[in-house]
PDB file of N, CA and C in Angstrom:
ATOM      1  N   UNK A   1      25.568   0.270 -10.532  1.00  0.00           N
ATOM      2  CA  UNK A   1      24.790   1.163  -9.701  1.00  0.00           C
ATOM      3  C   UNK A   1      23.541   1.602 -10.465  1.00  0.00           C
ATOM      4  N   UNK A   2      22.269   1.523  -9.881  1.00  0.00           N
ATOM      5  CA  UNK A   2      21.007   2.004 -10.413  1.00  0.00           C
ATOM      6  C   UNK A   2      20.696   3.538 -10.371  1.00  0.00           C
ATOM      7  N   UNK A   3      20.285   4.401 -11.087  1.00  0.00           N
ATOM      8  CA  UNK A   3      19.937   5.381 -11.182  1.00  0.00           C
ATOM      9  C   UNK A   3      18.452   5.257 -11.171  1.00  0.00           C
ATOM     10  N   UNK A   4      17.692   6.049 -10.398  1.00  0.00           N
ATOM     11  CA  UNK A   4      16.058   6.412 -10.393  1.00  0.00           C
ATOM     12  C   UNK A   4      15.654   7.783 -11.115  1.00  0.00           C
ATOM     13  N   UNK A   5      14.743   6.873 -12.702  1.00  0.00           N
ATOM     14  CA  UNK A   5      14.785   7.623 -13.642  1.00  0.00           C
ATOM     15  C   UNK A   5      13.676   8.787 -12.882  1.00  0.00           C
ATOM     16  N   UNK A   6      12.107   7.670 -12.552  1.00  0.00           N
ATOM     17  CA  UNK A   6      11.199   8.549 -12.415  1.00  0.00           C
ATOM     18  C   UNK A   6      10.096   7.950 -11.459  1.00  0.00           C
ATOM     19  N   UNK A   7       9.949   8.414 -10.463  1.00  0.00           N
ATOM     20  CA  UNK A   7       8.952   7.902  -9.188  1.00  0.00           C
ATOM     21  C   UNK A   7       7.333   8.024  -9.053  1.00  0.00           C
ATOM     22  N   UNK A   8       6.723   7.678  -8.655  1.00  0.00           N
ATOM     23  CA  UNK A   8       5.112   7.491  -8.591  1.00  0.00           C
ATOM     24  C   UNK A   8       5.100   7.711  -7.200  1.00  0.00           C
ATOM     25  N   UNK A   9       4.000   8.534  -6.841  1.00  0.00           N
ATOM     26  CA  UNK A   9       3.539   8.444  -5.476  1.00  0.00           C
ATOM     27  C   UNK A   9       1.647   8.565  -5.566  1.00  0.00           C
ATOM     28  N   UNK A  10       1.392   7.866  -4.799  1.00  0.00           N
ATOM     29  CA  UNK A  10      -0.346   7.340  -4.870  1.00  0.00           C
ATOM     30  C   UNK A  10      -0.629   7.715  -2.899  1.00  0.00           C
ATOM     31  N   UNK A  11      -1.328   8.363  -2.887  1.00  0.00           N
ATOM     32  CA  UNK A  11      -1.596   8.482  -1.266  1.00  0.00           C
ATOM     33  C   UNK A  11      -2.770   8.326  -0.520  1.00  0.00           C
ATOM     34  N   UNK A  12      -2.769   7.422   0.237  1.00  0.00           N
ATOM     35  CA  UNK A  12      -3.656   6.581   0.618  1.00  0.00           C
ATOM     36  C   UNK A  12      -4.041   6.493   1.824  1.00  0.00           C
ATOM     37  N   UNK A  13      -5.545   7.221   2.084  1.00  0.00           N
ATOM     38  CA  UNK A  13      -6.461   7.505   3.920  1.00  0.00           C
ATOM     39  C   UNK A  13      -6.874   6.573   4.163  1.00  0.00           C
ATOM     40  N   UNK A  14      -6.684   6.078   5.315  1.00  0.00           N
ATOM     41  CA  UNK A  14      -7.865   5.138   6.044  1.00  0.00           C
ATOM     42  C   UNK A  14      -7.914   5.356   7.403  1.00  0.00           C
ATOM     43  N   UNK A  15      -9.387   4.926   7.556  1.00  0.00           N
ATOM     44  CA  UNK A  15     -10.142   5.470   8.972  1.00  0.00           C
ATOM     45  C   UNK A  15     -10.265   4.050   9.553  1.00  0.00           C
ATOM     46  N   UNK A  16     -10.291   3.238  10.624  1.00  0.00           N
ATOM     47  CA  UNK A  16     -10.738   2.559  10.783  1.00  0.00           C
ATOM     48  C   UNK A  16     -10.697   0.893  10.103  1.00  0.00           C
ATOM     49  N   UNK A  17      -9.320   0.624   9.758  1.00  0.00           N
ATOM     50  CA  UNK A  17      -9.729   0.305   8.734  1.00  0.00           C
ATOM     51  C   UNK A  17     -10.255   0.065   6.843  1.00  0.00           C
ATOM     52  N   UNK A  18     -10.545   1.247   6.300  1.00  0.00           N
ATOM     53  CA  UNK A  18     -11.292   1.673   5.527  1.00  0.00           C
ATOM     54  C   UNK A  18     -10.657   2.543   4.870  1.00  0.00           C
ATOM     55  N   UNK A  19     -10.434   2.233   3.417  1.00  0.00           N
ATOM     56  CA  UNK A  19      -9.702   3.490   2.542  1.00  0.00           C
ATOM     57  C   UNK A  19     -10.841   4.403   2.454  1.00  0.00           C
ATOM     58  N   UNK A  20     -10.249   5.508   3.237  1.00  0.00           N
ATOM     59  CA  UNK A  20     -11.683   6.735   2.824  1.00  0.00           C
ATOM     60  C   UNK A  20     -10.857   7.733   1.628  1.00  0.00           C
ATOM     61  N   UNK A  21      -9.646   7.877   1.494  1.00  0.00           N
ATOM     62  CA  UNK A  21      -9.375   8.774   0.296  1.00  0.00           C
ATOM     63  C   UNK A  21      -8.055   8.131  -0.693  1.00  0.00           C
ATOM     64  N   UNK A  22      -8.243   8.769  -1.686  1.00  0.00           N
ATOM     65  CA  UNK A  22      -6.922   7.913  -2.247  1.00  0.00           C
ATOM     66  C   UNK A  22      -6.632   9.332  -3.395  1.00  0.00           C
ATOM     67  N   UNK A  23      -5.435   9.710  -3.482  1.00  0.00           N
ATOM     68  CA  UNK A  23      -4.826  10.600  -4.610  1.00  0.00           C
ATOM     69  C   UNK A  23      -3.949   9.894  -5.229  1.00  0.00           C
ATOM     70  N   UNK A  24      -4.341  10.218  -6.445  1.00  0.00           N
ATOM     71  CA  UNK A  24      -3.131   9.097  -7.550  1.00  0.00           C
ATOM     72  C   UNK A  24      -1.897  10.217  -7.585  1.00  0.00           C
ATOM     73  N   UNK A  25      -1.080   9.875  -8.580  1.00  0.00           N
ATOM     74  CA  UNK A  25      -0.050  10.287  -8.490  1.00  0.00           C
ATOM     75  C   UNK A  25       0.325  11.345  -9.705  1.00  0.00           C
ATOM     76  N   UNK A  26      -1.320  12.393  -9.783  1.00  0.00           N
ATOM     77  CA  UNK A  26      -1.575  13.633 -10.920  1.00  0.00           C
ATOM     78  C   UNK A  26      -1.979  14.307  -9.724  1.00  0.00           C
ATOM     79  N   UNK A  27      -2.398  13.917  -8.667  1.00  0.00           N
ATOM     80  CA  UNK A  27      -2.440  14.945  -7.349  1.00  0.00           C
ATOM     81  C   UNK A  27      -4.100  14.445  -7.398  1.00  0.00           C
ATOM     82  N   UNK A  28      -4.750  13.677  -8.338  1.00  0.00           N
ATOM     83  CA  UNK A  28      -5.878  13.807  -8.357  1.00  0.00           C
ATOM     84  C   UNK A  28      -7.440  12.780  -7.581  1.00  0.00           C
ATOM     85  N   UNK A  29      -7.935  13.197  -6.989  1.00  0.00           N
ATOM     86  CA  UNK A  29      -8.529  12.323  -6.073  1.00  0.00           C
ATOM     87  C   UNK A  29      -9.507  10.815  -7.011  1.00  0.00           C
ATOM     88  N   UNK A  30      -9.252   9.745  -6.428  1.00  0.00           N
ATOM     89  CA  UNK A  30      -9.742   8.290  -7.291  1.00  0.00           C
ATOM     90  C   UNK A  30     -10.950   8.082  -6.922  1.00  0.00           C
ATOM     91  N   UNK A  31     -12.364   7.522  -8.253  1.00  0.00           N
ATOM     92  CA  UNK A  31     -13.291   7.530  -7.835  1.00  0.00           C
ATOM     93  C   UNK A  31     -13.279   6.787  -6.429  1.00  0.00           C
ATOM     94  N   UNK A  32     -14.504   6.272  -5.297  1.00  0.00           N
ATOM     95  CA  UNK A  32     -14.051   6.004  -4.718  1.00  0.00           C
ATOM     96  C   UNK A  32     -14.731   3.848  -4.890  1.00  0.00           C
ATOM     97  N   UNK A  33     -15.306   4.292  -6.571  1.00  0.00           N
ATOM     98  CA  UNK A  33     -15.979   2.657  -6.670  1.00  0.00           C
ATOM     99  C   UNK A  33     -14.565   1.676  -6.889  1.00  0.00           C
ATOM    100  N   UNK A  34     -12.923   2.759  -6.845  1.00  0.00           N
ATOM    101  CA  UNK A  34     -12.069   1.740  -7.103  1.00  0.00           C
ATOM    102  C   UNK A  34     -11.335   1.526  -6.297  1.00  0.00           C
ATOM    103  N   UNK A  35     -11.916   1.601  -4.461  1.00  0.00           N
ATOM    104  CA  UNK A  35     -10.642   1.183  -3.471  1.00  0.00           C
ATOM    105  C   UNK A  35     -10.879   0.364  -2.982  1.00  0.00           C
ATOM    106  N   UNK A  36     -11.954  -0.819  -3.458  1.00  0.00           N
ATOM    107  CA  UNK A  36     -12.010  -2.272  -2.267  1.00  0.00           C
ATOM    108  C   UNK A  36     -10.583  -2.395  -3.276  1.00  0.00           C
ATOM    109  N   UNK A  37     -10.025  -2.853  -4.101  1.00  0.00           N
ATOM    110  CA  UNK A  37      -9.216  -3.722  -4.352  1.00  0.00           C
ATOM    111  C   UNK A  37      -7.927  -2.927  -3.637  1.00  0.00           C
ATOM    112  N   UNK A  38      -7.742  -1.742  -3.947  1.00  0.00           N
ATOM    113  CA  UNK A  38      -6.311  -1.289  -3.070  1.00  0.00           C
ATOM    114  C   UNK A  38      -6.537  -0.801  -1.606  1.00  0.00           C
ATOM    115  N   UNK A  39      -7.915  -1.506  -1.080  1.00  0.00           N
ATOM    116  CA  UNK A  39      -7.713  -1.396   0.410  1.00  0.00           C
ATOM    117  C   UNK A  39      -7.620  -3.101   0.817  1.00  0.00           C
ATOM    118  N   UNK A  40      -7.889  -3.556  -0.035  1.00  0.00           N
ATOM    119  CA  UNK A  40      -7.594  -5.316   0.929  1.00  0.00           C
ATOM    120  C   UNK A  40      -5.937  -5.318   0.439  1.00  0.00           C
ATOM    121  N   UNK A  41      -5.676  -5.131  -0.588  1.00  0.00           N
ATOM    122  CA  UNK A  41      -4.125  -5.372  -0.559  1.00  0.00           C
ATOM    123  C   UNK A  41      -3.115  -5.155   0.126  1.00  0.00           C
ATOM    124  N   UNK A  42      -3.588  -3.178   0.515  1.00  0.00           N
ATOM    125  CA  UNK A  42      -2.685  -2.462   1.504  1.00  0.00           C
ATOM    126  C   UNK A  42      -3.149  -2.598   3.140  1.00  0.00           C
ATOM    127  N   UNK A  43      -4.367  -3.143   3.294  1.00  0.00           N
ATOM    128  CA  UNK A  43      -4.643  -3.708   4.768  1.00  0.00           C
ATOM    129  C   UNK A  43      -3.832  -4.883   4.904  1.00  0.00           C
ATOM    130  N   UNK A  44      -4.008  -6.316   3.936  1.00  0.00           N
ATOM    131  CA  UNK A  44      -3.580  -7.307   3.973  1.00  0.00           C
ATOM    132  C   UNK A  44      -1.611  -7.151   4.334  1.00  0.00           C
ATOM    133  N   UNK A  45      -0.866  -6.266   3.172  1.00  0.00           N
ATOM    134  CA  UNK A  45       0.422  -5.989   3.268  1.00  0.00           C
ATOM    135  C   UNK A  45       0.748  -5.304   4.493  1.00  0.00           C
ATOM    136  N   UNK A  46       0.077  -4.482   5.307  1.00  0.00           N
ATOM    137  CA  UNK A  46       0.614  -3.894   6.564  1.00  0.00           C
ATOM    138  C   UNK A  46       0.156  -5.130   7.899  1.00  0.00           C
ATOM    139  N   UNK A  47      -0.728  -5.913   7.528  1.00  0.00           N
ATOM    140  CA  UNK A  47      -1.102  -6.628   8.018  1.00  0.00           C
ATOM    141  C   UNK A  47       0.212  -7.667   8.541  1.00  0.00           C
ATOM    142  N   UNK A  48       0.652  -8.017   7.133  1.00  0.00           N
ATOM    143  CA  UNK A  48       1.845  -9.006   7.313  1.00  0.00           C
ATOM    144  C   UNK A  48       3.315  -8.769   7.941  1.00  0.00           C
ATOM    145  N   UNK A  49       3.299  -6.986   7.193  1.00  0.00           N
ATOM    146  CA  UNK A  49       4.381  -6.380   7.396  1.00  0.00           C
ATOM    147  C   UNK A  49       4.616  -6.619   9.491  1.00  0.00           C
ATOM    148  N   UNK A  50       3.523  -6.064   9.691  1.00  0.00           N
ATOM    149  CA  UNK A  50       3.476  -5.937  11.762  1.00  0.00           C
ATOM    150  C   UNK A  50       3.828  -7.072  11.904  1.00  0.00           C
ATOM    151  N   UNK A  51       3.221  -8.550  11.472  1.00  0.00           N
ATOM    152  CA  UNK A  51       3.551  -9.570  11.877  1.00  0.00           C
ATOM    153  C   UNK A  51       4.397  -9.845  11.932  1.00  0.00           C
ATOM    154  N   UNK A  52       5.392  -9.512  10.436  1.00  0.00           N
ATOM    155  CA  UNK A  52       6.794  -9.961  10.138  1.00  0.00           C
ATOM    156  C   UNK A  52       7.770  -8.999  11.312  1.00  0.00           C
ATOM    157  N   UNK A  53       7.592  -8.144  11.425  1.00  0.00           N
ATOM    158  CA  UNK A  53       7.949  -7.226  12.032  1.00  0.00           C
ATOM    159  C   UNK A  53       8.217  -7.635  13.600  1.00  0.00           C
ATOM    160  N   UNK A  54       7.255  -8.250  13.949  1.00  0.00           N
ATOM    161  CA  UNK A  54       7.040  -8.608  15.780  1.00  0.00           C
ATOM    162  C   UNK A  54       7.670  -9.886  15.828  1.00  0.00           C
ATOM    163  N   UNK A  55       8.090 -11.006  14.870  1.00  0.00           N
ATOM    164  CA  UNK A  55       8.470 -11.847  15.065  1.00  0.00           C
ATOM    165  C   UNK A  55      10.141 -12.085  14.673  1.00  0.00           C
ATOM    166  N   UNK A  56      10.060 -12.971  15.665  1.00  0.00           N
ATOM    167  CA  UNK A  56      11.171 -13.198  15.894  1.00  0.00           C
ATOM    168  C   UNK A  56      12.187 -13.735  14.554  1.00  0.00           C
ATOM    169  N   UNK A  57      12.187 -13.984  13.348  1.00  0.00           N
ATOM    170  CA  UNK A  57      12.469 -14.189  11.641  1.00  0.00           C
ATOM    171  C   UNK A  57      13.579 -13.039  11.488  1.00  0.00           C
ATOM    172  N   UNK A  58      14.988 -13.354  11.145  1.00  0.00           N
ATOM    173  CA  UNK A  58      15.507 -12.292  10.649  1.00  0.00           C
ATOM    174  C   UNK A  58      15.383 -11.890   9.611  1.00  0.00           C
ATOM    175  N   UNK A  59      14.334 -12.552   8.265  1.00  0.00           N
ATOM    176  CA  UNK A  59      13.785 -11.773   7.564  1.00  0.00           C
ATOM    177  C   UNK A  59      12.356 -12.173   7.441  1.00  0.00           C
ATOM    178  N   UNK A  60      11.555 -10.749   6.393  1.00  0.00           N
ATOM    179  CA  UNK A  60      10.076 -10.891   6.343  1.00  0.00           C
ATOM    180  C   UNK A  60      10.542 -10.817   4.928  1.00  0.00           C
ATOM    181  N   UNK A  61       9.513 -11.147   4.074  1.00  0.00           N
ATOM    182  CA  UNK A  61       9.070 -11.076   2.389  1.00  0.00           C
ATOM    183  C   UNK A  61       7.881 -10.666   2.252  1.00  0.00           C
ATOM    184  N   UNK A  62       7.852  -9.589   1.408  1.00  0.00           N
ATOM    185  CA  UNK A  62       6.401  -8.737   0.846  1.00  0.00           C
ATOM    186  C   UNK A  62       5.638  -9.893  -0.144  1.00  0.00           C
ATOM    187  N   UNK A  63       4.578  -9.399  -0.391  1.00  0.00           N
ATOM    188  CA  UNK A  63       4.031  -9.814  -1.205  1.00  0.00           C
ATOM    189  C   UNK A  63       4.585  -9.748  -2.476  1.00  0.00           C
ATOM    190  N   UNK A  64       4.443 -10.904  -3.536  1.00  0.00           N
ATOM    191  CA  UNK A  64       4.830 -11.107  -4.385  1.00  0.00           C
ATOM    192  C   UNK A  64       4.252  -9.725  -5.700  1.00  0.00           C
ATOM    193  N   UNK A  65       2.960  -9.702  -5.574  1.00  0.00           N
ATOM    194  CA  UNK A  65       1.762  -9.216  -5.983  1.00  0.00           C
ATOM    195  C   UNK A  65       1.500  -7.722  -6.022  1.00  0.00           C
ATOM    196  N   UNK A  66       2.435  -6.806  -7.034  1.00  0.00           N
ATOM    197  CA  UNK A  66       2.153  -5.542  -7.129  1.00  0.00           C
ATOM    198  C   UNK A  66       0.900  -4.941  -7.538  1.00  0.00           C
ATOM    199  N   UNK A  67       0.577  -3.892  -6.960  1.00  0.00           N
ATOM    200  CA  UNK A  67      -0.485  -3.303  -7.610  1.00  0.00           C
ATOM    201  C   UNK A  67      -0.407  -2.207  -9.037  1.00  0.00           C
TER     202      UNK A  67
END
């Protein structure tokens, strides 16, 4: 059995599309020259997720590719 020593939470706005805010996980807001890369990842992953989701597959697989 696994025990969960210690958790991260990162929280992440988007409008449209578009990461407009991001708080890391010190509560503290991220410049904003560093969210193309964690907005194509987390567009791309919810992207797949709906797909996997609507289709008919009794299973889906995430991306390999943590951030």
């Amino acid at each position: 059995m696994s025990k969960v020593v210690k958790t991260k939470v990162n929280r992440f706005y988007f409008d449209n599309d578009k990461l407009i805010r991001w708080i890391n996980e010190n509560a503290k807001q991220v410049a904003s020259s560093k969210y193309l890369e964690r907005q194509t990842y987390y567009l791309d992953f919810s992207k797949r997720f709906i797909e996997g989701a609507l289709s008919q597959e009794p299973t889906i697989e995430a991306p390999s590719r943590v951030l």
